[in-house]
Protein backbone atom coordinates (compact mmCIF):
# COMPACT_ATOMS: atom_id res chain seq x y z
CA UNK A 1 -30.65 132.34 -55.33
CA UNK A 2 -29.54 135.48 -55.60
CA UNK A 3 -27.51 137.40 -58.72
CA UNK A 4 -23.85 136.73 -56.98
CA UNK A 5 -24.73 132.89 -56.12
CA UNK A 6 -25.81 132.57 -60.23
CA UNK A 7 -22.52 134.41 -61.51
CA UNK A 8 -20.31 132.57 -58.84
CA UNK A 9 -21.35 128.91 -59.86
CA UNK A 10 -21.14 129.92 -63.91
CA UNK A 11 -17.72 131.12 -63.07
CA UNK A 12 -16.65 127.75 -60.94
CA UNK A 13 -18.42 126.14 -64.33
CA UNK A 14 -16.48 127.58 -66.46
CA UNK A 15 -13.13 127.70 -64.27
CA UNK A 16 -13.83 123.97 -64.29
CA UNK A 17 -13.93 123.42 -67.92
CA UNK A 18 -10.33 125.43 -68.59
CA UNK A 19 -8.73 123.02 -66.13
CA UNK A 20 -10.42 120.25 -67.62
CA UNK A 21 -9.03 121.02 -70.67
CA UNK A 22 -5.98 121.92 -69.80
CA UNK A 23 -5.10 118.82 -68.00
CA UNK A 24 -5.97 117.04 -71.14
CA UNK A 25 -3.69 118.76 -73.34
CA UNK A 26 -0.67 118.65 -71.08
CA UNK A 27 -0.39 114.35 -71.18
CA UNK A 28 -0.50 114.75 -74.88
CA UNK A 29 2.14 117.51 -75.16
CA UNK A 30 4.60 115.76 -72.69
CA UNK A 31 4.32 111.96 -74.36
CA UNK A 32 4.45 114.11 -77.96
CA UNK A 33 7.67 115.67 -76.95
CA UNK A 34 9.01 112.20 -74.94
CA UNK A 35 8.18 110.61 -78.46
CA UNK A 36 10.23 113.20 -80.43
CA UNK A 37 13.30 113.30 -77.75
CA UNK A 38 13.59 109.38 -78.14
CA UNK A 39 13.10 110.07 -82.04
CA UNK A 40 16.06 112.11 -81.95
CA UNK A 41 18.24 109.93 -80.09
CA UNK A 42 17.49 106.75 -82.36
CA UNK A 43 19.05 103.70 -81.34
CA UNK A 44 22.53 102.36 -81.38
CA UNK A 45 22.38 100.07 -84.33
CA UNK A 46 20.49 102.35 -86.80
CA UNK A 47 23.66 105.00 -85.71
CA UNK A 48 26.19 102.12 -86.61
CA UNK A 49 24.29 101.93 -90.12
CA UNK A 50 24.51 104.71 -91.09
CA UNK A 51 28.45 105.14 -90.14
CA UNK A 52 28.36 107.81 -87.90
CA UNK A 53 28.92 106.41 -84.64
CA UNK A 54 33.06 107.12 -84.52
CA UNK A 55 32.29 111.00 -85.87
CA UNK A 56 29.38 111.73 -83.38
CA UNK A 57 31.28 109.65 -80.37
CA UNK A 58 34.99 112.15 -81.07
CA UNK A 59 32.59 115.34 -81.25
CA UNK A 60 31.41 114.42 -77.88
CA UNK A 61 34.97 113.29 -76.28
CA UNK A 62 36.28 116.67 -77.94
CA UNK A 63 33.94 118.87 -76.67
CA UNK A 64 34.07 117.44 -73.46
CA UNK A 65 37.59 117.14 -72.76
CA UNK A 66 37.67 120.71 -73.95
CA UNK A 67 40.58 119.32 -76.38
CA UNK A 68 42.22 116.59 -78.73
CA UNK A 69 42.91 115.01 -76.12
CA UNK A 70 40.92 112.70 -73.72
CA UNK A 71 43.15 112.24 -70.50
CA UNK A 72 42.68 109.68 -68.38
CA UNK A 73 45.68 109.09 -65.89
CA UNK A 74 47.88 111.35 -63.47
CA UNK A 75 50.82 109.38 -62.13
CA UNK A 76 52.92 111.56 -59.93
CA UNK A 77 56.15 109.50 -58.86
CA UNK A 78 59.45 110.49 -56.82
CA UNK A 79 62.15 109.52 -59.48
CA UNK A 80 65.73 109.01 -59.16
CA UNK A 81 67.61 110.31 -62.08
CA UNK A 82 71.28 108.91 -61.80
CA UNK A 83 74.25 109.37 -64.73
CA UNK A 84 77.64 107.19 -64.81
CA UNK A 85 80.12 109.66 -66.93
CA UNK A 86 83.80 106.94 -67.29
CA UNK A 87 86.97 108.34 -68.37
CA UNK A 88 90.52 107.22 -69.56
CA UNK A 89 93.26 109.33 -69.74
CA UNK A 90 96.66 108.47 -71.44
CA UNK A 91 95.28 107.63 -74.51
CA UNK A 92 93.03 105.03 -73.09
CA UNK A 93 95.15 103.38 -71.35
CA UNK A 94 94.50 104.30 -68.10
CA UNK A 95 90.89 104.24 -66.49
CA UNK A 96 89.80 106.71 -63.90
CA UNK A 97 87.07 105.86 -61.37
CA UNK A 98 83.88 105.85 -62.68
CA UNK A 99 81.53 109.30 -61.44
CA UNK A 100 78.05 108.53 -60.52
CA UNK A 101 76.05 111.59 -59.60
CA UNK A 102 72.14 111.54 -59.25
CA UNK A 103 68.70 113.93 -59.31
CA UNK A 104 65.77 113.19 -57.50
CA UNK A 105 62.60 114.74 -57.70
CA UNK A 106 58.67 114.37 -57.45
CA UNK A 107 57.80 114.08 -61.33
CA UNK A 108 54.30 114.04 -62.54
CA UNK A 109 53.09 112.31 -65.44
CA UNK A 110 49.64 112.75 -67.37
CA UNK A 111 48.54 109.97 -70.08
CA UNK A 112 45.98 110.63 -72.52
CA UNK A 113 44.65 109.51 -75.93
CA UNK A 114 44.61 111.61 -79.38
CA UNK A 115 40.95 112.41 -80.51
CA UNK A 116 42.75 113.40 -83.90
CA UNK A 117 43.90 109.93 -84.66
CA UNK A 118 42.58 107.18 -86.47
CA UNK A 119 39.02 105.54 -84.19
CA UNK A 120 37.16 102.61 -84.78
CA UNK A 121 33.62 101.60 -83.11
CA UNK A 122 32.16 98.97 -83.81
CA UNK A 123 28.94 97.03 -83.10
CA UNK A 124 29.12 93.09 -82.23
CA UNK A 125 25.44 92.17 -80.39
CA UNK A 126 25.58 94.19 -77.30
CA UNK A 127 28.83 95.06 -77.14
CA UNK A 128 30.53 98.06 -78.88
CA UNK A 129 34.30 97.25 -79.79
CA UNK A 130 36.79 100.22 -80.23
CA UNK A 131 40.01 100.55 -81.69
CA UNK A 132 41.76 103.44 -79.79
CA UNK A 133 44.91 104.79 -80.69
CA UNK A 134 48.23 104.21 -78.29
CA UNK A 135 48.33 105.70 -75.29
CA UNK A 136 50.43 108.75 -74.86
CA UNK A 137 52.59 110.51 -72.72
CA UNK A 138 52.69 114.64 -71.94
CA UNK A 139 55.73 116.16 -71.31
CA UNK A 140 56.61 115.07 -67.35
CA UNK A 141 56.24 117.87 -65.07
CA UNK A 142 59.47 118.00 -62.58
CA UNK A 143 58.79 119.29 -59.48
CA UNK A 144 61.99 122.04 -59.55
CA UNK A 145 61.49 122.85 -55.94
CA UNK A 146 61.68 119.94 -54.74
CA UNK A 147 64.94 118.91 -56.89
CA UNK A 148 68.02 117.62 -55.58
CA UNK A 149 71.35 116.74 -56.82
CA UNK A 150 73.86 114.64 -55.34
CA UNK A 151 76.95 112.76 -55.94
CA UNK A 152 77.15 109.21 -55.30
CA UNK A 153 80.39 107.79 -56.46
CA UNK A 154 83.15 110.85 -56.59
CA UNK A 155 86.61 110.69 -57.32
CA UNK A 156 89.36 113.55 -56.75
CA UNK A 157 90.43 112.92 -60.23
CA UNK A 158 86.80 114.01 -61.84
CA UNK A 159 84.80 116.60 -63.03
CA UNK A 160 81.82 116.54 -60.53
CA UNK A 161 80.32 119.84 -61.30
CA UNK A 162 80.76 119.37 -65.00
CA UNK A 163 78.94 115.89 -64.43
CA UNK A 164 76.05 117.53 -62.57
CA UNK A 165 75.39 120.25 -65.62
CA UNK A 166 75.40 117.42 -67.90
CA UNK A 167 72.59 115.18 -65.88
CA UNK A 168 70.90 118.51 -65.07
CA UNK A 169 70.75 119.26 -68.87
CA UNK A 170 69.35 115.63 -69.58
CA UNK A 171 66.55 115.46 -66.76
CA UNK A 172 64.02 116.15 -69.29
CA UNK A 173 64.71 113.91 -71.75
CA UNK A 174 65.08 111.32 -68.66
CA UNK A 175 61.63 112.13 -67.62
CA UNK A 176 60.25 111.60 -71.32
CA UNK A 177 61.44 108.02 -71.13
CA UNK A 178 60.29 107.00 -68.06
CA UNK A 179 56.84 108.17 -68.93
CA UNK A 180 57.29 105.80 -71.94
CA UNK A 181 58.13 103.25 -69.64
CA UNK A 182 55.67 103.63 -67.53
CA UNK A 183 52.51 103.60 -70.52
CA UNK A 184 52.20 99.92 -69.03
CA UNK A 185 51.11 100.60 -65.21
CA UNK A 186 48.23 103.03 -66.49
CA UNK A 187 47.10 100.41 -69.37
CA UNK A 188 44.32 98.67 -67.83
CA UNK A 189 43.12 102.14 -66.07
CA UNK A 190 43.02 103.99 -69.21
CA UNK A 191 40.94 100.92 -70.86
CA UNK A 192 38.69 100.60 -68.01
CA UNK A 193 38.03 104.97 -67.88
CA UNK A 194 37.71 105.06 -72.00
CA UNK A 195 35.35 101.84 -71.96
CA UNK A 196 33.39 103.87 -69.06
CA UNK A 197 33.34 107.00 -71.14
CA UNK A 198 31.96 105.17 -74.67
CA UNK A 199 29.01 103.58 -72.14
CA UNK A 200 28.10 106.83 -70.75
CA UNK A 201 28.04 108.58 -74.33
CA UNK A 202 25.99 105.69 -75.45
CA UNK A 203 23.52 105.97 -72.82
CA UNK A 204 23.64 109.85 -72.98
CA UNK A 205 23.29 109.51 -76.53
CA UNK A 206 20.91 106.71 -77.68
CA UNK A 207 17.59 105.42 -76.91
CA UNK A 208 18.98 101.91 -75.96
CA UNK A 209 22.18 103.00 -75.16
CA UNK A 210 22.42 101.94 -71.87
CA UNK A 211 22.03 98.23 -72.76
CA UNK A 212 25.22 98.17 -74.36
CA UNK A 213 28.82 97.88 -72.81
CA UNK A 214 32.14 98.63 -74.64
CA UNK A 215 35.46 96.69 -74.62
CA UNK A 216 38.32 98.61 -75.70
CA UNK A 217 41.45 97.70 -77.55
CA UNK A 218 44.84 99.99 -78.09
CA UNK A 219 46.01 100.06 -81.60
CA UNK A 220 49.32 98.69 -80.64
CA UNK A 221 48.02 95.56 -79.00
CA UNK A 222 46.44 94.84 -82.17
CA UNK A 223 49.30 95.21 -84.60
CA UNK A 224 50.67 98.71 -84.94
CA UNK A 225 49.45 101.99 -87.03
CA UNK A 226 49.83 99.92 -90.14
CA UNK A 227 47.11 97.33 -89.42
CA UNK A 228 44.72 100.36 -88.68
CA UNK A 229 45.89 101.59 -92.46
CA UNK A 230 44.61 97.78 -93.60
CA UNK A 231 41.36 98.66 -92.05
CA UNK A 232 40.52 101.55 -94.26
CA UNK A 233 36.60 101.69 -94.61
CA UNK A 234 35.75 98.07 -94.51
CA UNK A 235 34.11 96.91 -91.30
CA UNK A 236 34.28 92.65 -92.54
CA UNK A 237 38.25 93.76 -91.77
CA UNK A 238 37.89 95.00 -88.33
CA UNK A 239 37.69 92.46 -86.09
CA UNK A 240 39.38 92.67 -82.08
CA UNK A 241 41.09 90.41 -80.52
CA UNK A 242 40.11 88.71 -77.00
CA UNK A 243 43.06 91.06 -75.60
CA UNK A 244 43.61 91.55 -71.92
CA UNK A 245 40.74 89.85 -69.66
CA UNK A 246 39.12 87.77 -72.30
């Protein structure tokens, strides 16, 4: 065997050995740094005991959002914005024909829920209860492009373009309480899309997060901002009820 066979097979030997080794090291340095990632996370009822569940979970929805505010609805709508202005004349004796003139435009509406108000999560088995605050409206967006006015019931004896400036003044404040009435149609959405967001922070979050669901509950369906002042710190005190679906 000559000098070049010798040196080639110590090499391979050697070569050999470093992999060897190597490949031994590596399993113990991945499950090492598996074991400290899952350390980390902890689990969902150790967070819950030590009360910072609600503080860790608006962190997340804050930085997320990118806000205060986690929105979770558009509702774009054509509405029809329509004013009755009456009138007497001769000391109110006489009526004149009533003046109906109307607005109609696309509006679109965005709901959310404040991060900066009052939370409450809470763990009952595998389910994680929260107390959200109400849902909320932002200021309608009116499509002016698309805005038209119109009169509907005119009368000689009126004011029409006087009665148009005044509805055209008040379309905002219109728009503010139809979003208002509207909160209802996006309810259930908004508690399905926050209960989805909670179970995807859990599972993002905690080791065993993903084997818990949430059910959420808006502070007005359970009684108003005073019975979230009743809850104060005490946990025996917070305690949801069925609500919508059970």
């Amino acid at each position: 065997m000559t000098w070049l066979g010798v040196t080639a097979i110590l090499a391979g030997g050697l070569c050999a050995v470093w992999i060897y080794r190597s490949l031994r090291q590596i399993p113990g340095d991945v499950v090492a740094t598996g074991r400290q990632v899952l350390a980390e996370l902890g689990e969902v009822a150790s967070a819950f005991h030590s009360g910072t569940v609600t503080t860790r979970f608006i962190s997340h929805a804050t930085e997320v959002s990118g806000s205060n505010y986690l929105q979770f609805a558009q509702l774009t709508e054509t509405e029809i914005f329509q004013r009755t202005d009456e009138a007497t004349v001769l000391w109110g004796n006489l009526d004149l024909p009533d003046l109906v003139v109307e607005a109609t435009a696309p509006v679109e509406y965005t709901y959310f829920l404040d991060l900066n108000a009052p939370w409450q999560l809470r763990q009952k088995g595998a389910v994680i209860e929260v107390l959200a605050p109400a849902i909320e409206a932002n200021t309608p967006a009116v499509d002016i492009s698309a805005l038209t006015y119109s009169v509907r019931t005119g009368s000689l004896l009126r004011d029409e373009a006087s009665a148009l400036a005044r509805l055209r003044a008040g379309i905002t404040e219109m728009a503010k309480q139809r979003a208002d009435d509207n909160v209802d149609l996006v309810r259930e959405l908004g508690r399905r899309k926050t209960e989805e967001f909670v179970e995807n922070w859990l599972a993002r979050s905690f080791a065993d997060g993903d084997q818990f669901h949430a059910k959420v509950v808006f502070i007005d369906e359970f009684g108003g901002d005073e019975a979230m002042e009743d809850l104060g710190d005490d946990e025996k005190r917070f305690s949801l009820p069925p609500g919508p679906g059970g």
